[in-house]
C-alpha atoms as a PDB file:
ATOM      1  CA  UNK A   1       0.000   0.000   0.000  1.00  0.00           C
ATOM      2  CA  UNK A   2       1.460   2.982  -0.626  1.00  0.00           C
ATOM      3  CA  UNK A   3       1.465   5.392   2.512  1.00  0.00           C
ATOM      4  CA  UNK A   4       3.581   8.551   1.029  1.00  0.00           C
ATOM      5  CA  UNK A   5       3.044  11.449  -1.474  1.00  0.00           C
ATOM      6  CA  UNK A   6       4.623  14.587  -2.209  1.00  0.00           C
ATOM      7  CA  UNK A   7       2.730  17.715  -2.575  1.00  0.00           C
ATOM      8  CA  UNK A   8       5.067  20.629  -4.904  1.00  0.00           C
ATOM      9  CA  UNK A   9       3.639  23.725  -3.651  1.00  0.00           C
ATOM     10  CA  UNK A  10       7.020  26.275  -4.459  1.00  0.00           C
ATOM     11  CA  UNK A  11       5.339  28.001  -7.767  1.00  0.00           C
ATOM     12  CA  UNK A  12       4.657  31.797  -7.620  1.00  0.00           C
ATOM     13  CA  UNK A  13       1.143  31.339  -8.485  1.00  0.00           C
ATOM     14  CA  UNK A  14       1.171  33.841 -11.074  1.00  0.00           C
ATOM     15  CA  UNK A  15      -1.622  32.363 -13.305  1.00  0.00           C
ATOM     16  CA  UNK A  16      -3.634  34.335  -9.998  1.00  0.00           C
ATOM     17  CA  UNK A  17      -2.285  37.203  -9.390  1.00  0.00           C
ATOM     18  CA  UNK A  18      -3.373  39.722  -7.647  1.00  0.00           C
ATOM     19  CA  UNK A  19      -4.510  37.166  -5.390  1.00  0.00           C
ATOM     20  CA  UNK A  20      -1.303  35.119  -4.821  1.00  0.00           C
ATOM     21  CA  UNK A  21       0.850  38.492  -4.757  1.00  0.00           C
ATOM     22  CA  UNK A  22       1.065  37.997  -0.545  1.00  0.00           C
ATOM     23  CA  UNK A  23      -0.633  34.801  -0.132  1.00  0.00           C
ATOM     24  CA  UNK A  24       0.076  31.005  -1.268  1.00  0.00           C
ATOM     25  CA  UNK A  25      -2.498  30.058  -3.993  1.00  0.00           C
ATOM     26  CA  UNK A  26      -3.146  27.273  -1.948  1.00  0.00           C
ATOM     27  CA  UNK A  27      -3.700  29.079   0.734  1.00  0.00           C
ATOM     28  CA  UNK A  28      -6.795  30.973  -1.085  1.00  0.00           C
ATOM     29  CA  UNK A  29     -10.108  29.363   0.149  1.00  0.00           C
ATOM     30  CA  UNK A  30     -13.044  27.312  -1.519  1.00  0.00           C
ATOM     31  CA  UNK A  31     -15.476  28.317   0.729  1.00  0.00           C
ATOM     32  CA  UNK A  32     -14.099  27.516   4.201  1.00  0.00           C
ATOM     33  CA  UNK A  33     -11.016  25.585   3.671  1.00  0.00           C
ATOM     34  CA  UNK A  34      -7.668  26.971   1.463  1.00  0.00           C
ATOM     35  CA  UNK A  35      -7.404  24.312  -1.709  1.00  0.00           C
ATOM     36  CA  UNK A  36      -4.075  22.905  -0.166  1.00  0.00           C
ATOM     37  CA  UNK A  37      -6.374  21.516   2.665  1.00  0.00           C
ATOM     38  CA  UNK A  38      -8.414  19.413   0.041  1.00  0.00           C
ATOM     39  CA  UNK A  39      -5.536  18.331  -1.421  1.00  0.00           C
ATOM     40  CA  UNK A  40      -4.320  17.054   2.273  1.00  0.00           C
ATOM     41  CA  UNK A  41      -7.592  15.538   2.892  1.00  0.00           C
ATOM     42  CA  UNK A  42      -7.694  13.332  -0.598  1.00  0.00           C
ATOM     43  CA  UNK A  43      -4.493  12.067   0.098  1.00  0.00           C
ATOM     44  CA  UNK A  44      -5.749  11.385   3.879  1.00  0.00           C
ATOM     45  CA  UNK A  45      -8.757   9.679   2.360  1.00  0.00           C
ATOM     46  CA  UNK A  46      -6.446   7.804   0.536  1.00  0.00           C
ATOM     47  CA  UNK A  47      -4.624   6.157   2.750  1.00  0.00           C
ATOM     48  CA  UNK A  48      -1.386   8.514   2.880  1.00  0.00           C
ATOM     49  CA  UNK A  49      -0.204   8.559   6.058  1.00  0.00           C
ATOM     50  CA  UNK A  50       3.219  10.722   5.238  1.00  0.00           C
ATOM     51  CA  UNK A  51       2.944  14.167   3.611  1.00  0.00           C
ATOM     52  CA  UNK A  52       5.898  15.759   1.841  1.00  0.00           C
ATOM     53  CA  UNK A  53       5.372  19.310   1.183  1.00  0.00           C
ATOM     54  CA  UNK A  54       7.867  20.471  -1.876  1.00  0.00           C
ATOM     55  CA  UNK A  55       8.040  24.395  -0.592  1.00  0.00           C
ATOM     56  CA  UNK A  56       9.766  27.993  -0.974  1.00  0.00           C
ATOM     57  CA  UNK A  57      10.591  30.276   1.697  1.00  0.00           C
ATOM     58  CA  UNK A  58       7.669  32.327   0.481  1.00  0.00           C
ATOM     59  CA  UNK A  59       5.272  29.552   1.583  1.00  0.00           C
ATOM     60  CA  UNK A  60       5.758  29.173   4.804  1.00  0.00           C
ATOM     61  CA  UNK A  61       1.727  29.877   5.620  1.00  0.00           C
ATOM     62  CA  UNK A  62       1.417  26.649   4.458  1.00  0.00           C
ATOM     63  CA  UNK A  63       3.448  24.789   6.804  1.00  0.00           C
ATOM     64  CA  UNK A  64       2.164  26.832   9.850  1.00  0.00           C
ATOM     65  CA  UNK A  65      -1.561  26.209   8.417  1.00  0.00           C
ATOM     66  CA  UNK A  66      -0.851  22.420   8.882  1.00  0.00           C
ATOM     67  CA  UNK A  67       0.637  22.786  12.458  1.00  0.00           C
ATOM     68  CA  UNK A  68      -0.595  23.155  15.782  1.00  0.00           C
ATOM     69  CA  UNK A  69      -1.567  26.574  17.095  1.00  0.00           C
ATOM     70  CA  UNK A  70      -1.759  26.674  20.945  1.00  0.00           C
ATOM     71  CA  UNK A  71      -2.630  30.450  21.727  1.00  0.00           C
ATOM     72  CA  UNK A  72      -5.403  30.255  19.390  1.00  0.00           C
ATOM     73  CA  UNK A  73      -6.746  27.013  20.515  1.00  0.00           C
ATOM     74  CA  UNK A  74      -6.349  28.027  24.191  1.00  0.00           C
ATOM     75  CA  UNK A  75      -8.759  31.178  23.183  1.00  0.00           C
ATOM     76  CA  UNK A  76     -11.083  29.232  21.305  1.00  0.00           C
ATOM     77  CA  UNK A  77     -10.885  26.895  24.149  1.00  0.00           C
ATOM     78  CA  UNK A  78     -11.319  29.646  27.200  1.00  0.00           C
ATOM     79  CA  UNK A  79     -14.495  31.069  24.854  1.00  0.00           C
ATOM     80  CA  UNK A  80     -16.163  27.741  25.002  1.00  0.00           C
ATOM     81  CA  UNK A  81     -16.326  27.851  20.802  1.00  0.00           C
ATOM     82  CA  UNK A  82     -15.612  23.964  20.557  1.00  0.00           C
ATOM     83  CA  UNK A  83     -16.729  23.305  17.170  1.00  0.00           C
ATOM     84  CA  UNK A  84     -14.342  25.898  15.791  1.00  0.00           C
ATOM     85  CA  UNK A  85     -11.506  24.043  18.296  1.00  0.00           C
ATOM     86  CA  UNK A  86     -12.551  21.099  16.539  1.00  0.00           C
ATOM     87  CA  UNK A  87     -12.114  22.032  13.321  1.00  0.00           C
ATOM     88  CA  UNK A  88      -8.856  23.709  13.654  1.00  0.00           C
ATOM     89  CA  UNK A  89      -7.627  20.044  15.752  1.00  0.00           C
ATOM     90  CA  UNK A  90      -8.602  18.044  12.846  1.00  0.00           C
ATOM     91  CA  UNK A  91      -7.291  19.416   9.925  1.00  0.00           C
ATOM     92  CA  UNK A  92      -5.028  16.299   9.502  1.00  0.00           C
ATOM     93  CA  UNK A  93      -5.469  13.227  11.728  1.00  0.00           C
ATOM     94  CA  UNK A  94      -2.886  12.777  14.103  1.00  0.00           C
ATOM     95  CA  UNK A  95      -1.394  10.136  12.957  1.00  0.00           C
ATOM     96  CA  UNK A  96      -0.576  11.831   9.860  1.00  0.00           C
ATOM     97  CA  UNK A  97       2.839  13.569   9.282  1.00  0.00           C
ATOM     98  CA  UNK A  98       3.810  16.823   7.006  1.00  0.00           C
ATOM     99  CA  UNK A  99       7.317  17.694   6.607  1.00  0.00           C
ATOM    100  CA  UNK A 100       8.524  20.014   4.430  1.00  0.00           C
ATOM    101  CA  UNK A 101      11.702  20.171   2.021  1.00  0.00           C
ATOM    102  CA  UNK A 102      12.737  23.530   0.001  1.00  0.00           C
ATOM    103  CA  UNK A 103      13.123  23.529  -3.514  1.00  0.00           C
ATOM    104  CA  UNK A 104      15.167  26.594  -3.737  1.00  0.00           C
ATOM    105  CA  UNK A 105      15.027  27.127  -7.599  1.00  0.00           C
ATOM    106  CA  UNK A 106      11.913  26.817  -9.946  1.00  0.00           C
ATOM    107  CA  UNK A 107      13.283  24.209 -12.099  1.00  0.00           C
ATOM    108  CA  UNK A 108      10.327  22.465 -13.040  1.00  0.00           C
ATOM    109  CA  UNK A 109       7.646  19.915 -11.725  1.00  0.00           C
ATOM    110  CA  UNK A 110      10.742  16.690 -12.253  1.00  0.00           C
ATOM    111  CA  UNK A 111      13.189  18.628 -10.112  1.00  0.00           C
ATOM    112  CA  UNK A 112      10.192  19.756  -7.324  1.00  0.00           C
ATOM    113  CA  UNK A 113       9.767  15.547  -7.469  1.00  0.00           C
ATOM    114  CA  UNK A 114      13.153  15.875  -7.033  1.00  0.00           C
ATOM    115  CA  UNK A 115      13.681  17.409  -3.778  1.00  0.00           C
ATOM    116  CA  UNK A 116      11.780  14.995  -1.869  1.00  0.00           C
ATOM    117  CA  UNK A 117      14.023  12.055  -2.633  1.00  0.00           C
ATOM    118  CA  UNK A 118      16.067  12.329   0.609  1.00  0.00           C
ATOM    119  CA  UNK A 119      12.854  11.993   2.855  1.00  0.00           C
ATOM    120  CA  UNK A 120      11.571   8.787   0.579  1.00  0.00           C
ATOM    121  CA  UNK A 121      14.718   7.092  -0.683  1.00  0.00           C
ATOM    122  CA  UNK A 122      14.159   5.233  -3.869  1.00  0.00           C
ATOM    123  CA  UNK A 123      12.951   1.669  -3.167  1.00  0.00           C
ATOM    124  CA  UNK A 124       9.629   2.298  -2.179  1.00  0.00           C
ATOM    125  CA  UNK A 125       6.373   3.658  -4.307  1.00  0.00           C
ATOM    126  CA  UNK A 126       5.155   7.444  -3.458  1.00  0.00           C
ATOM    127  CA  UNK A 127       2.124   9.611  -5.160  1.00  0.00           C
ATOM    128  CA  UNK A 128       2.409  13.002  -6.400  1.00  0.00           C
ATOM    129  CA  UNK A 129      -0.505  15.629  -6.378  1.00  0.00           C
ATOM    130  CA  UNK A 130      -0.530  18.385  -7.838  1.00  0.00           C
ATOM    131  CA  UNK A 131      -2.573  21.107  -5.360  1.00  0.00           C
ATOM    132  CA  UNK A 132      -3.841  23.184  -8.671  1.00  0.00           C
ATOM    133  CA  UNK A 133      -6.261  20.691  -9.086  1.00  0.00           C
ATOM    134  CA  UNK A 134      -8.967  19.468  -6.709  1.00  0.00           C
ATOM    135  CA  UNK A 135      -9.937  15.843  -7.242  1.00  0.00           C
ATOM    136  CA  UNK A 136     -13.953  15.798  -6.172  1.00  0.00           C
ATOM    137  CA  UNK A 137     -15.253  12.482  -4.309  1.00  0.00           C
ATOM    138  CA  UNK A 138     -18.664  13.532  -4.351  1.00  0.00           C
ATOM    139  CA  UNK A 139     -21.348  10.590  -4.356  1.00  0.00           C
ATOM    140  CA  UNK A 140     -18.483   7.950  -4.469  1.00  0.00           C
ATOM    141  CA  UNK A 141     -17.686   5.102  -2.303  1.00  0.00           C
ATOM    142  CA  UNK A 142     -14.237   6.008  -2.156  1.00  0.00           C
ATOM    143  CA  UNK A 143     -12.021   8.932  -4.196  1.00  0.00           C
ATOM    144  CA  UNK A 144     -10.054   7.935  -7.181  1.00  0.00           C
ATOM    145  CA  UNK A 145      -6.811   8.267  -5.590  1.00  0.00           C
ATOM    146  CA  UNK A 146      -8.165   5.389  -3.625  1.00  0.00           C
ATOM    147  CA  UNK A 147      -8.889   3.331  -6.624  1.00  0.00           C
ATOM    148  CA  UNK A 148      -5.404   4.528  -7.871  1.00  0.00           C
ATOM    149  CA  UNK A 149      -3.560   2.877  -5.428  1.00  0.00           C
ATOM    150  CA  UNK A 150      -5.716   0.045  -5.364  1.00  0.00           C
ATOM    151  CA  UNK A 151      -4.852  -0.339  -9.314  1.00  0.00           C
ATOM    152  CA  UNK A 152      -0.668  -0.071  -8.746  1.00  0.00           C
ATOM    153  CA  UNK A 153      -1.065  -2.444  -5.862  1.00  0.00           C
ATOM    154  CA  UNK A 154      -2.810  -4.810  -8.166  1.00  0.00           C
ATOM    155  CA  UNK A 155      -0.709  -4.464 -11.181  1.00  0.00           C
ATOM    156  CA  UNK A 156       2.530  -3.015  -9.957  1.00  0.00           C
ATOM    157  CA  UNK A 157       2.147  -0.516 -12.148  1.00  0.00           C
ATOM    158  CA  UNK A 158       3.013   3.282 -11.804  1.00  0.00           C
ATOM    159  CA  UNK A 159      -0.470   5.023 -12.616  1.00  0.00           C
ATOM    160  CA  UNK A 160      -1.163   8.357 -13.862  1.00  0.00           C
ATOM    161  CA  UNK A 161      -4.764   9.166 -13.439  1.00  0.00           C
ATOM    162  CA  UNK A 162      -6.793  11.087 -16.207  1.00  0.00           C
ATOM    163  CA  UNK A 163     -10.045  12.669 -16.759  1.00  0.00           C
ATOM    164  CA  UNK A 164     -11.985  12.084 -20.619  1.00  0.00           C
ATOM    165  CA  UNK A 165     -12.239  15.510 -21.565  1.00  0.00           C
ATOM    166  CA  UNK A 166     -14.335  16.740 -25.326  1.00  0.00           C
ATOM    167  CA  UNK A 167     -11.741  16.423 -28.163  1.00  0.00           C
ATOM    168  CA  UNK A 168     -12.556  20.314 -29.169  1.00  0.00           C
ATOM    169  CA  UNK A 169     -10.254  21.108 -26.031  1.00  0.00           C
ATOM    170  CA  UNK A 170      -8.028  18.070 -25.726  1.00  0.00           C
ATOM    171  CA  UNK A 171      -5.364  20.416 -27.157  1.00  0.00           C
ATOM    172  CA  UNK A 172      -4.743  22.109 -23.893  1.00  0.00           C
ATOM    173  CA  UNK A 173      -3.818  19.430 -22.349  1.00  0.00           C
ATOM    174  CA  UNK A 174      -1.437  16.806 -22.035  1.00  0.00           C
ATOM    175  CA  UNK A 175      -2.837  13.751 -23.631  1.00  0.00           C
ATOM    176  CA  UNK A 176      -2.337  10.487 -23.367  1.00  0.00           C
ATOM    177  CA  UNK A 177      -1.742   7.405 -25.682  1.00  0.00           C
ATOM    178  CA  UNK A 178      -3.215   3.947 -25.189  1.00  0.00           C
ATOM    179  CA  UNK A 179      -2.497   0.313 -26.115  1.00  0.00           C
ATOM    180  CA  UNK A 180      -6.313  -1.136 -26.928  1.00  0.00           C
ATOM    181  CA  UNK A 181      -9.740   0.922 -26.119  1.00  0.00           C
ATOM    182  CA  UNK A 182     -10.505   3.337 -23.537  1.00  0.00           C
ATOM    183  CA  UNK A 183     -10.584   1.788 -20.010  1.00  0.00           C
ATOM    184  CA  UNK A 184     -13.934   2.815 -17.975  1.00  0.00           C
ATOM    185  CA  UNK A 185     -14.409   4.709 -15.740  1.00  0.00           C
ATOM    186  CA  UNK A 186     -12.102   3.738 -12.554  1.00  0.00           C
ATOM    187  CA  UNK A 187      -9.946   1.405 -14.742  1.00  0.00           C
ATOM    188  CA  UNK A 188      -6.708   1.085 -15.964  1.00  0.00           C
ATOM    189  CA  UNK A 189      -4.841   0.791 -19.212  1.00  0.00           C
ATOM    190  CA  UNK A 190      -1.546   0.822 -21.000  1.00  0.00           C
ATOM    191  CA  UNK A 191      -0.306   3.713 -21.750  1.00  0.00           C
ATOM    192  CA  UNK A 192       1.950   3.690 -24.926  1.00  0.00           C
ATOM    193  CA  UNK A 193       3.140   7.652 -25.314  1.00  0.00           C
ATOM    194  CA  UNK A 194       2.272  11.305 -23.538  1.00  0.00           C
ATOM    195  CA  UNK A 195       1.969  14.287 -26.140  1.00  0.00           C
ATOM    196  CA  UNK A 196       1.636  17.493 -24.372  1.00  0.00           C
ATOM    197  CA  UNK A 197      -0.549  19.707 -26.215  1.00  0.00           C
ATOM    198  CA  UNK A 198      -1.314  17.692 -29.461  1.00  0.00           C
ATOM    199  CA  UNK A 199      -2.362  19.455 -32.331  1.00  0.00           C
ATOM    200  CA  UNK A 200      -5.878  20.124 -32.919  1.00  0.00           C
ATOM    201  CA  UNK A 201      -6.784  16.843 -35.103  1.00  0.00           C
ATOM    202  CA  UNK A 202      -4.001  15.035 -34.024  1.00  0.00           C
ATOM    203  CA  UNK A 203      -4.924  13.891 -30.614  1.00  0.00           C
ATOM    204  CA  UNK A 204      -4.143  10.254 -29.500  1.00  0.00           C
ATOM    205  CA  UNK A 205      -7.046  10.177 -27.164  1.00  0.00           C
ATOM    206  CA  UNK A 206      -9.318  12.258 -25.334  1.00  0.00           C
ATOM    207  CA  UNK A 207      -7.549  11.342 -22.087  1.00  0.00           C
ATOM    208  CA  UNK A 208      -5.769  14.134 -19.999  1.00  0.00           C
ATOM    209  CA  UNK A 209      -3.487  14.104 -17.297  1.00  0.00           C
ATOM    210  CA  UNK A 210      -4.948  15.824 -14.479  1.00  0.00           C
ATOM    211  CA  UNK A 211      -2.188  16.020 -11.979  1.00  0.00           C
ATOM    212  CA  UNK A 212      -1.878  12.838  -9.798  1.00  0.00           C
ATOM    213  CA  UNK A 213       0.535  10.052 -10.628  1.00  0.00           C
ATOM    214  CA  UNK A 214       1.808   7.180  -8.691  1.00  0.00           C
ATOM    215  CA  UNK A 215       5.386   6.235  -9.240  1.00  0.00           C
ATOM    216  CA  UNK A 216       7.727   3.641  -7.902  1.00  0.00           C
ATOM    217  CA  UNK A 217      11.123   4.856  -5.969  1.00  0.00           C
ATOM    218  CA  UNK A 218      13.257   3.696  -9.681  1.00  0.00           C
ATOM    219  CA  UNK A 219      11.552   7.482 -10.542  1.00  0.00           C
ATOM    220  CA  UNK A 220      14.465   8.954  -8.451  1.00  0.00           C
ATOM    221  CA  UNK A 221      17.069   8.279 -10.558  1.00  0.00           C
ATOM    222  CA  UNK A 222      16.141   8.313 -13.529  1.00  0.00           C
ATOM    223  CA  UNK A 223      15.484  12.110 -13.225  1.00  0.00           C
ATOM    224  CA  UNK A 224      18.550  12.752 -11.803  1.00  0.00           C
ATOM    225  CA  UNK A 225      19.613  11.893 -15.572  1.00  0.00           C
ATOM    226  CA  UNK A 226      17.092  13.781 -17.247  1.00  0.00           C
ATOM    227  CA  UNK A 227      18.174  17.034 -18.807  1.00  0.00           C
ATOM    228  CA  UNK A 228      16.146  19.876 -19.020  1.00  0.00           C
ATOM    229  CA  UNK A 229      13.285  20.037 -21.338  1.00  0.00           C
ATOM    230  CA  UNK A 230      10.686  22.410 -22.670  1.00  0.00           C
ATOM    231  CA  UNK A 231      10.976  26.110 -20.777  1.00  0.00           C
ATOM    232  CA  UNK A 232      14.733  24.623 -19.471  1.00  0.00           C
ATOM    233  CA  UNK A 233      12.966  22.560 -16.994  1.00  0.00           C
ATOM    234  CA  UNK A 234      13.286  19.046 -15.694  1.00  0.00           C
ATOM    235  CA  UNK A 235      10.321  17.348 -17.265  1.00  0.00           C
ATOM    236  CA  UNK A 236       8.244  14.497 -14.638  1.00  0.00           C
ATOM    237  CA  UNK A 237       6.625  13.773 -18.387  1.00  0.00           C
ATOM    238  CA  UNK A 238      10.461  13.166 -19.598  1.00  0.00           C
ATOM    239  CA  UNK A 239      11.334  10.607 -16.488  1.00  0.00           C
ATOM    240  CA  UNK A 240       8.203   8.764 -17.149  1.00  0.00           C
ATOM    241  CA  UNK A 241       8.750   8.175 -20.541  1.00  0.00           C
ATOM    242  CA  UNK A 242      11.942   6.918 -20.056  1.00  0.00           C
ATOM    243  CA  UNK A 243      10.318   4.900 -17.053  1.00  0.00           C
ATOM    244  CA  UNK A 244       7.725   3.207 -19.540  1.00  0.00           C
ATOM    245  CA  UNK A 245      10.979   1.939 -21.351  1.00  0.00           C
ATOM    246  CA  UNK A 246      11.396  -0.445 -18.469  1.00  0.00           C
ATOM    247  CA  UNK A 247       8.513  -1.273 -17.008  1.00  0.00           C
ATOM    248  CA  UNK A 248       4.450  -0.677 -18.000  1.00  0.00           C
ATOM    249  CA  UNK A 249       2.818   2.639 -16.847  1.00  0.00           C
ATOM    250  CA  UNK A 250      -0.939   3.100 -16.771  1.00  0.00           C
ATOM    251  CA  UNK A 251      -3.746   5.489 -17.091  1.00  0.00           C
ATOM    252  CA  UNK A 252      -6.182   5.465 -14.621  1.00  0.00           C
ATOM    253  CA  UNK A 253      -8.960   6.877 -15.794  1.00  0.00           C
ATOM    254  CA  UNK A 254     -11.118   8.713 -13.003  1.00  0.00           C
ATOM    255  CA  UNK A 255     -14.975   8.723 -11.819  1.00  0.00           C
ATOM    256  CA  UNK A 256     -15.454  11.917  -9.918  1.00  0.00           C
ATOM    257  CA  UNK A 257     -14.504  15.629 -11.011  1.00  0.00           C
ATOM    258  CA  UNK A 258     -12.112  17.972 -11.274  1.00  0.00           C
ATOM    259  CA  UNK A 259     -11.734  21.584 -10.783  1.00  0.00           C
ATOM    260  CA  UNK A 260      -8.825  24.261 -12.193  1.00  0.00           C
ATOM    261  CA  UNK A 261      -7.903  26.206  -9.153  1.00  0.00           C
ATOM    262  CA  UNK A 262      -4.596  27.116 -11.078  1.00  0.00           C
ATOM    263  CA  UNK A 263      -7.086  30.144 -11.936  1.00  0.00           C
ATOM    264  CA  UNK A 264      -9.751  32.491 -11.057  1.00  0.00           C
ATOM    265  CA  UNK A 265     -12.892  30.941 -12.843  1.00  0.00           C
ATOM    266  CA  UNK A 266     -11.460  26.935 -11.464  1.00  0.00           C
ATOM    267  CA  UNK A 267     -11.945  28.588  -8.285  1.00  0.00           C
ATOM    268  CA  UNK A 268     -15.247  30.034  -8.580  1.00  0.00           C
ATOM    269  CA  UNK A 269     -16.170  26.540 -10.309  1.00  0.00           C
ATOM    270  CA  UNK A 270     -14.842  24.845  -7.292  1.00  0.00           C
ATOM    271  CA  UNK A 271     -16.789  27.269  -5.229  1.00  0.00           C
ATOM    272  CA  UNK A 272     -20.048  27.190  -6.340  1.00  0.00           C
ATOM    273  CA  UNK A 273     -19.775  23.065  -6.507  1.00  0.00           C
ATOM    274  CA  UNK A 274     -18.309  22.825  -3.243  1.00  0.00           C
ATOM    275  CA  UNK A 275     -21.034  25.543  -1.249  1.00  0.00           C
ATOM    276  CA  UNK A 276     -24.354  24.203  -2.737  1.00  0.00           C
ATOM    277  CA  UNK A 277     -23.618  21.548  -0.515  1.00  0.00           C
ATOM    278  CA  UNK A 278     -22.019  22.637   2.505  1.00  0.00           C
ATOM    279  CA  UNK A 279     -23.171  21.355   5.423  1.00  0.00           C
ATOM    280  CA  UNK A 280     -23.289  24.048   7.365  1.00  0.00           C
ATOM    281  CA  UNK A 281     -24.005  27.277   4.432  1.00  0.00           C
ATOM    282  CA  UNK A 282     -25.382  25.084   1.884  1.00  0.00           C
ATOM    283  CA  UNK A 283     -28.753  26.342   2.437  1.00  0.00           C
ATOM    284  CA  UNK A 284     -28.120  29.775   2.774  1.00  0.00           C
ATOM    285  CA  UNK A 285     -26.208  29.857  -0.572  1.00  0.00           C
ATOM    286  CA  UNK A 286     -28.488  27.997  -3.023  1.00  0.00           C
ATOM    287  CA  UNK A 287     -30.854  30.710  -1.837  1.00  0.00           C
ATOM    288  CA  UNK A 288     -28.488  33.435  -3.222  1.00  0.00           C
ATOM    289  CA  UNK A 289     -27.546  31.672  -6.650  1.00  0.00           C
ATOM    290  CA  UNK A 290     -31.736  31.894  -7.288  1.00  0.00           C
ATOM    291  CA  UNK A 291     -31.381  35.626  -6.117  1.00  0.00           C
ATOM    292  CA  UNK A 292     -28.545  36.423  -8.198  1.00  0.00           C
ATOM    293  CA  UNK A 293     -29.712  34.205 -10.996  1.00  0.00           C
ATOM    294  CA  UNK A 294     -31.856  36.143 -12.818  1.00  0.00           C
ATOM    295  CA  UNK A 295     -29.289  39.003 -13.307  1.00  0.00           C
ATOM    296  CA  UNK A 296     -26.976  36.467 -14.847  1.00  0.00           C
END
């Protein structure tokens, strides 16, 4: 079972500026929570017991968001607000860990993998999620990360999950190829190539990498030989294709939804989704979307 994953959360953030200008990005909120705590909580849901966080010295609201707070749980404590004190105890179960590692130059998503290699070593399996993207569970048994893990420890092979998005947009994405048809939903399948951004036309599928992969420790070194690629950055996409070389890799293809919070309108997307059913302002805001509806 695999029990560790690494969260890169150095990047600037500058697809949302203003926002991000003083802030993390993944410290801006979907209703109540900042993304990076959804993020936290799939992997929890998961399984992951061990939590790398992939950081700059600019981020370190994210670490202290993930830690304990004693003055302001001894207030909330003292003012008898105990489901607040609740909430702020169980952002992460205690027997979960976070530690953090720098990356100290933006060198690309392969070298942010990178950096976490002396906390996992290189003979055991690890996921990687990317906190742009939120990974909904909604109305399923358990979240595709779940089912993820469940396909590597089946198969033994490293899985990159992907969403079927409409071929008119599949060139925005990173696409991938497949040996034989299109797995369903929460299945696996072969994966034969990765084109990032294919032509319009030229497609190999209507698969996209969404921004969670599980990988097996042999990732390590095989992108400490990978040059730089597109933008002079170490490539994850590079090391994987030279990974498939030696052993199969998979797309997983997932069941629930996704939302862009890499920008503004993935945010608001992941807003309205997330507050129509909040437990606690759910109510209250389906009554202002009918409001506000009819000026739309």
């Amino acid at each position: 079972m695999i029990r560790k994953a690494v969260l890169p959360v150095a990047g600037f953030g500058t697809r949302c500026l203003p926002a991000s200008k003083a802030i993390p990005k993944e410290m801006i909120t979907i209703v109540d929570k900042p993304v990076i705590q959804y993020v936290v909580q799939e992997a929890v849901a998961a399984g992951i017991k061990e939590i790398v966080l992939v950081t700059h010295s600019s981020k370190s609201a994210i670490e202290n968001h993930f830690d304990k707070h004693y003055e302001l749980e001894s207030q909330l404590e003292a003012k008898g607000k105990d489901e607040l004190l609740s909430e702020i105890r169980d952002i992460i179960p205690e027997d979960v860990s976070i530690i953090s590692v720098r990356q100290h130059e933006a060198l690309g998503l392969g070298h942010a993998v990178m950096c976490a290699r002396p906390v996992l070593g290189d003979n055991e399996p690890f996921a990687v999620l990317l906190p742009d993207v939120l990974v909904d569970a909604d109305g399923l048994e358990q979240n595709d990360l779940a089912g993820m893990i469940k396909a590597y420890d089946d198969t033994g092979h490293a899985q990159i999950m992907v969403e079927d998005v409409p071929r008119e947009v599949a060139y925005k994405y990173g696409i991938v190829a497949l040996e034989g048809e299109t797995p369903e939903a929460g299945k696996s399948a072969r994966i034969t190539g990765m084109v990032e951004k294919p032509g319009k036309g030229e497609e190999p599928s209507t698969l996209a990498v969404i921004g969670r992969y599980l990988l097996p420790g042999r990732i390590f070194p095989l992108l400490a030989e990978t040059t730089p690629g597109a933008g002079n950055e170490i490539q994850l996409t590079d090391a994987i294709d030279k990974l498939r070389e030696e052993q199969d890799v998979a797309a997983y293809r997932m069941k629930g939804d996704t939302y862009d919070c890499g920008h503004q309108l993935g945010y608001l997307e992941a807003t309205i989704s997330f507050a129509k059913r909040h437990p606690k302002f759910g109510e209250g805001f389906r009554e202002l979307l009918q409001r506000y509806s009819g000026e739309a």
